[in-house]
Every structure is written in C-alpha cells, then in structure tokens.
Protein backbone atom coordinates (compact mmCIF):
# COMPACT_ATOMS: atom_id res chain seq x y z
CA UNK A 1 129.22 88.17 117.97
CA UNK A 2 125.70 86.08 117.57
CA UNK A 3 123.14 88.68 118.33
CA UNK A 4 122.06 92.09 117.37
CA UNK A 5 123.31 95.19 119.35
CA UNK A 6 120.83 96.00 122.25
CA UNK A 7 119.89 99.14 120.22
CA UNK A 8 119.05 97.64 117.34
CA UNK A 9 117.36 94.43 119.22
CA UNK A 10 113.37 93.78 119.66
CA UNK A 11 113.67 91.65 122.16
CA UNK A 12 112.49 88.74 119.83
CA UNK A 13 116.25 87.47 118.90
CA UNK A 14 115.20 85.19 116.03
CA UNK A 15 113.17 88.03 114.58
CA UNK A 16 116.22 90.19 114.67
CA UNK A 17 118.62 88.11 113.06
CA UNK A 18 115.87 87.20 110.19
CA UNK A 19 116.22 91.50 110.18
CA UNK A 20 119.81 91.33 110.25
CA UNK A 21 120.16 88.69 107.10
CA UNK A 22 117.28 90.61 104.95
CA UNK A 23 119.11 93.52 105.75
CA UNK A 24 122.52 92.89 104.61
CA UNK A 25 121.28 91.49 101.22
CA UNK A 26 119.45 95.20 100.60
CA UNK A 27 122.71 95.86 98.62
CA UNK A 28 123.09 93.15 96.88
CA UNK A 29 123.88 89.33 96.65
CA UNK A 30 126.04 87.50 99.38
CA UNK A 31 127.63 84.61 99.67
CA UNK A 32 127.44 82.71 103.46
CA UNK A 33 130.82 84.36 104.38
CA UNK A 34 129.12 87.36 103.28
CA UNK A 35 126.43 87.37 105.41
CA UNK A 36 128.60 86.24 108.47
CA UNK A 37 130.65 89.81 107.73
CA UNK A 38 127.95 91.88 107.33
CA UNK A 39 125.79 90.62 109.99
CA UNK A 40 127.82 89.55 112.76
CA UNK A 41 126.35 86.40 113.17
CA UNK A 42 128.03 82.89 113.95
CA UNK A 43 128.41 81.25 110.18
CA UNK A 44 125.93 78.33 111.65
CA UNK A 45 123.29 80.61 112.34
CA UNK A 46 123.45 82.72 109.66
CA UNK A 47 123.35 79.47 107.59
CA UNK A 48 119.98 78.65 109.34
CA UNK A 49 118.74 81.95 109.52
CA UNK A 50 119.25 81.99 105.29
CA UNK A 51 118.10 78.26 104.82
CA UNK A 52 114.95 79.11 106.79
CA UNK A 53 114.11 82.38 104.93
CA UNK A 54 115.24 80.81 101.71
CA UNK A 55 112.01 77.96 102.73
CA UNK A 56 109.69 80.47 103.12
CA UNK A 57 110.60 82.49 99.69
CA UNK A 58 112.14 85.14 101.52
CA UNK A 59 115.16 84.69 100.50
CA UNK A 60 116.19 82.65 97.04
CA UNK A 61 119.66 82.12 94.80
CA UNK A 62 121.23 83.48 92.22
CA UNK A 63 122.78 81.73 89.46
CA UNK A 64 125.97 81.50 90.88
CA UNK A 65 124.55 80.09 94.25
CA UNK A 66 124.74 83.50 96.28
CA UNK A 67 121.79 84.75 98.39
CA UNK A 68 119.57 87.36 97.18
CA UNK A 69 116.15 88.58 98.04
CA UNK A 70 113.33 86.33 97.47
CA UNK A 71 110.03 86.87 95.42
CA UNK A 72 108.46 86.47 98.51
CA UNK A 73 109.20 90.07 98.95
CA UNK A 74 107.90 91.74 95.89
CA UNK A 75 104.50 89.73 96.62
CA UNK A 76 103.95 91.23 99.80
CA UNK A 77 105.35 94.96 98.66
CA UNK A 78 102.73 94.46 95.77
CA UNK A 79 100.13 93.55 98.24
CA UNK A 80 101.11 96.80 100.38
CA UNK A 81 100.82 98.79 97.28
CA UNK A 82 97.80 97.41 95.62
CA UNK A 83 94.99 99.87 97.39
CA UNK A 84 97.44 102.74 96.86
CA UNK A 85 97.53 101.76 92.58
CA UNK A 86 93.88 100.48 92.61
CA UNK A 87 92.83 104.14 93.92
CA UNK A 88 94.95 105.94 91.46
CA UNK A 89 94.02 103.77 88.58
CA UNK A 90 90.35 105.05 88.07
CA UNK A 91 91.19 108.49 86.90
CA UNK A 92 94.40 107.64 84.99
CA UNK A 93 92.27 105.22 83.17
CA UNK A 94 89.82 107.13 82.67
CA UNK A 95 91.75 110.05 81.44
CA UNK A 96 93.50 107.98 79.10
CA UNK A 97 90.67 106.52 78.00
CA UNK A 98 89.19 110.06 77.00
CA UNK A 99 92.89 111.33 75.16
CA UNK A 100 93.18 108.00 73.75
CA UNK A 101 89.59 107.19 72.67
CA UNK A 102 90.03 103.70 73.63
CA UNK A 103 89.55 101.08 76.30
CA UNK A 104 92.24 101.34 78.99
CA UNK A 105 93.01 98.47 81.22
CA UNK A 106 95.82 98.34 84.24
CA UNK A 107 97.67 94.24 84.48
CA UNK A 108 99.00 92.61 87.08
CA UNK A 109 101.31 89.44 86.98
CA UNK A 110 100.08 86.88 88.92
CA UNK A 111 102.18 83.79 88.43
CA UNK A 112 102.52 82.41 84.31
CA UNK A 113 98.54 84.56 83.95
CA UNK A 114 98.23 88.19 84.47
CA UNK A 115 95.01 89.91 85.77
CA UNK A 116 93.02 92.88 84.56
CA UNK A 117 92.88 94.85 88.18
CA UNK A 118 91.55 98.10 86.68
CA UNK A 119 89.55 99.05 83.59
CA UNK A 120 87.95 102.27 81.86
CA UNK A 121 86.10 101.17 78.97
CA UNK A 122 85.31 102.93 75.59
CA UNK A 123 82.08 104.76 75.64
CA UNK A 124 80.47 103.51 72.66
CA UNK A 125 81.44 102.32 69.25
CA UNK A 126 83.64 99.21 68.26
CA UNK A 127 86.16 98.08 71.55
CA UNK A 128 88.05 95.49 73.20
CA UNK A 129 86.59 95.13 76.10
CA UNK A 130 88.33 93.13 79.29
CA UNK A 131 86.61 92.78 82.21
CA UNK A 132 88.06 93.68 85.62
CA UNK A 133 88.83 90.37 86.86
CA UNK A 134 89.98 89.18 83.70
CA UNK A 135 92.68 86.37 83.61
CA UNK A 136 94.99 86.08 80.46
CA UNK A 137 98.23 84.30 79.14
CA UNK A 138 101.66 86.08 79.62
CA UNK A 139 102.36 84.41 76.15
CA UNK A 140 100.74 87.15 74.06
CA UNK A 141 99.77 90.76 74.18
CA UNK A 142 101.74 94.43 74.75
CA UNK A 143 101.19 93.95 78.53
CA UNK A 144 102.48 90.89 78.71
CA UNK A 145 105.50 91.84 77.29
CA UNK A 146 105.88 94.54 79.63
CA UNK A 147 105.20 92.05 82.63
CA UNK A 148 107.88 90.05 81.64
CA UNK A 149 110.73 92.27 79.97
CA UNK A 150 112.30 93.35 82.78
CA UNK A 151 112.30 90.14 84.75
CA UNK A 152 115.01 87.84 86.54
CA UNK A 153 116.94 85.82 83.37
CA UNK A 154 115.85 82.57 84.62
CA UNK A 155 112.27 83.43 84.81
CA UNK A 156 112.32 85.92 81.48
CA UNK A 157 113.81 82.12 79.79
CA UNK A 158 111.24 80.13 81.23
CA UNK A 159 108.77 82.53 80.40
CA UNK A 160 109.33 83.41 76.70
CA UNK A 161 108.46 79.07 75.94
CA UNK A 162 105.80 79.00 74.02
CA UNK A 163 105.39 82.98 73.91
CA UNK A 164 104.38 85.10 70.27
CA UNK A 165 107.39 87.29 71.14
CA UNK A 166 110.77 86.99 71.35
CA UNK A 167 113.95 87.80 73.81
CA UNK A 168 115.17 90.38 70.97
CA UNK A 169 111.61 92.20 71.04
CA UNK A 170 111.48 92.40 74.83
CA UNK A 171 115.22 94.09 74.40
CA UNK A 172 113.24 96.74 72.27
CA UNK A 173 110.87 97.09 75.12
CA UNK A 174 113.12 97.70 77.55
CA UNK A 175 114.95 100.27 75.15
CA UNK A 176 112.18 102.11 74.15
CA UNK A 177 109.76 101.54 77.45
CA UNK A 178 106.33 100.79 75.61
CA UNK A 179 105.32 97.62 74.09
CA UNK A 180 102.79 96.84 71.59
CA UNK A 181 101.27 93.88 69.81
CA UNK A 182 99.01 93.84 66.56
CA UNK A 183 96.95 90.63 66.45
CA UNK A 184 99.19 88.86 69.09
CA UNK A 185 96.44 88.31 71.93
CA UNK A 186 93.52 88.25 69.48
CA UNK A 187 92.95 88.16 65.33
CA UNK A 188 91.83 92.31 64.69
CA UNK A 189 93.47 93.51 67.91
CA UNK A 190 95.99 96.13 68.47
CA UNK A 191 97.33 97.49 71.78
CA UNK A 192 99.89 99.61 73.53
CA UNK A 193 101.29 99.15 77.42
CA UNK A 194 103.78 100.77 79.42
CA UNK A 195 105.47 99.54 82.98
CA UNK A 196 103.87 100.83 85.86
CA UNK A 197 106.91 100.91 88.49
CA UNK A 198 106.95 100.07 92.43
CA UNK A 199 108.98 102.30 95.08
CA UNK A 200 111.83 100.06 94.14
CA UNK A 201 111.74 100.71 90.37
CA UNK A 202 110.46 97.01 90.11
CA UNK A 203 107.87 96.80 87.46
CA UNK A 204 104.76 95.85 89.12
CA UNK A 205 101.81 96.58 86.15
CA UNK A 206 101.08 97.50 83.05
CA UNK A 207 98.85 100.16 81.68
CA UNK A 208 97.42 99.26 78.18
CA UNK A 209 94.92 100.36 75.79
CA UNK A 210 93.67 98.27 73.23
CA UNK A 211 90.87 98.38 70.59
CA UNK A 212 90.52 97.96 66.38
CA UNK A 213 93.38 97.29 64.48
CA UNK A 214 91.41 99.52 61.91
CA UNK A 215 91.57 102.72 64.21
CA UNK A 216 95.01 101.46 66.42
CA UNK A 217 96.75 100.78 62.48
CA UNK A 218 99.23 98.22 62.37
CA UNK A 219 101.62 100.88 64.39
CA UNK A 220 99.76 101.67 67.46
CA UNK A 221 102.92 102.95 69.49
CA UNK A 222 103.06 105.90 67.18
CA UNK A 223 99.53 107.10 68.11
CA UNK A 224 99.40 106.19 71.60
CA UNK A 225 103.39 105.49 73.40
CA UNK A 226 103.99 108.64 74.60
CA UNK A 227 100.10 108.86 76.23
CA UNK A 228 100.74 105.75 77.91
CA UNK A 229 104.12 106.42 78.90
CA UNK A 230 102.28 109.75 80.55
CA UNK A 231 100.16 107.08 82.45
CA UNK A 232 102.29 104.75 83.55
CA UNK A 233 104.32 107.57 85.16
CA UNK A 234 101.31 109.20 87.14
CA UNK A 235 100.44 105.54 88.52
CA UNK A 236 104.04 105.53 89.63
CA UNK A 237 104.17 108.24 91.63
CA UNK A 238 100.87 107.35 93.11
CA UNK A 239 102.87 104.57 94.43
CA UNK A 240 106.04 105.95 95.52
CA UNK A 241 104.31 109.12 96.79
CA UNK A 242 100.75 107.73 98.09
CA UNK A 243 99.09 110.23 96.28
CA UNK A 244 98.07 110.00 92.35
C-alpha cells in the first residue's frame, strides 16, 4: 500500500507519510528496503519522503549509508526542553553553589561553541566568573568534554581537532560520568561538569563549577564529582518529569 491506514491518517497525506518514515526509524537505522517494510509505502515514495526529510536535517546517514534520525531533531527537542531546564537550573545552581562554595554554571552546545545558559555565582572571595550568555570553545574545559563525549563518532572525530583533550580521556568520561580540567580553559583554573540528560538519555548540558586551582587542587573531581553528579541528576528529572 502507499498511504497510511484511515485510523492512523490526518487527512494531510504527505504529513503522514513524513510520520510514517520518522516513525519507523524510532528503533533504529534502515536501509530504503527497510523503510518500504516498515512503512508500507511504495519504495519511490519512501525514497522521496527520506530524501526530503534528509534536506531539511530531519533525517541524516549513518556511516554505512542507512537512514537514521537527523540532528534536526535533538535541536527542536532541546528547544522544547529549554524553559523546562532554564526553570530548574536556578535552584540547582544555586544549591550547588552553596555545598560547593563555588561558581556554578549550566552549558549548552550550540554548534563547535557552547553557551553559558544558567549561572549562580560565588558570593564573595576569589571566582571564575562566566556570564550568562557567555560563548566558549568546545576545545577546552570539563564541560566541554562532557558536551562532546558522548557524541556521534563522526562528529566526536571532527570535534577532538585541535582540542586540549583526547579520545582516551573522553573514554574516562564516559566511564566515570564527570569530567574535569585543571588549567585547560584558562592558566589558574580548575573545574568539574557532569551531563545533564534529555527524555531520551541524549546529553543535552553540562553542569560545572569552576573556581581557583588553589582551593579546586589539581584533583577537583575528588572534592566536587559526586555533588555534581547530584546536580546533573535533579536537572534531569526536571526534564523528563517537568518538575525539578
């Protein structure tokens, strides 16, 4: 067959077959003959149906040339989420702040930069202070490596060029779940960060504090990991639960 069920039809066919292809790819990649068994669909149409949403970054390729779900995706699930984390952020940040007795700042990618969408800062004394607003490298700093540990392996590649850490100390990342970086973003800087997760256990931020390498010590995920991890968690229930 070439169109939905009636049941499962909007009335707007085009829009339903677009459906039909985003939905068989839920569960993984496809080939073409994949998508023609899983959605029903004439193999010409669900070869324009995937070229089209493949255009518009809804769709995108693997490495071995099969459809998968596009980036296009994540940015508008982000989007969706981002009052939902912005809300929680304030007292998380602030909390952590207070146990932590640092500045606390919440990162989100935003193509090869990431942005400082939330901050609490210290109170008084010596800090690293980061505007909200903020826009730094993904080449350098805990957060950064938490941004882009758990990525695609074609993007994680591209990404570590150029970068102060490695493919074997994102593997510790990922193993461990914090990051940290002494002196990586800036000379006399220590910080900690932990993945902030989206309903689809996609990383979509990072918490972090940072401050003095002279009170964070050259091993800053000893004082601070599991406080962050602590964090991180509440912000991602916030976000799979709508409530912080």
């Amino acid at each position: 067959m070439d169109t939905p069920g009636a049941a499962d039809s909007s009335g707007v066919g085009v829009l339903d077959k677009a459906a039909l292809v985003l939905s068989a790819l839920e569960s993984g990649p496809a080939t073409l003959a994949g998508l023609v068994a899983a959605t029903g669909l004439a193999r010409p149409t669900a070869h324009r149906m995937a070229v089209a949403l493949e255009y518009h970054r809804l769709l995108s390729r693997d490495m071995q040339g099969r459809f998968v779900l596009g980036p296009r995706l994540s940015e508008l699930a982000a989007a969706a989420g981002e009052d939902r984390l912005l809300a929680a952020a304030g007292p998380v940040l602030t909390h952590l702040r207070d146990i932590t007795g640092e500045s606390a700042q919440l990162y989100r990618r935003q193509g090869d930069m990431r942005i400082c969408v939330a901050a609490a800062e210290r109170l008084s004394g010596l800090r690293d202070t980061v505007p909200v607003g903020s826009t730094l490298p993904m080449k350098a700093g805990s957060a950064a490596q938490i941004l882009m540990a758990w990525e695609e392996p074609e993007r994680l590649h591209h990404g570590l060029q150029g970068a102060r850490f490695t493919a074997t100390a994102l593997s510790g990342v990922r193993r461990r779940g914090w990051a940290q970086s002494i002196g990586e973003r800036e000379p006399g800087v220590a910080s900690v960060s932990a993945p902030v997760r989206g309903p689809s256990n996609r990383v979509v931020a990072a918490v972090s504090v940072s401050g003095p390498i002279e009170r964070l010590t050259r091993h800053p995920g000893r004082m601070h990991s599991r406080a962050l991890i602590d964090a991180a968690n509440r912000l991602t229930e916030a976000l799979r639960r709508g409530t912080a």
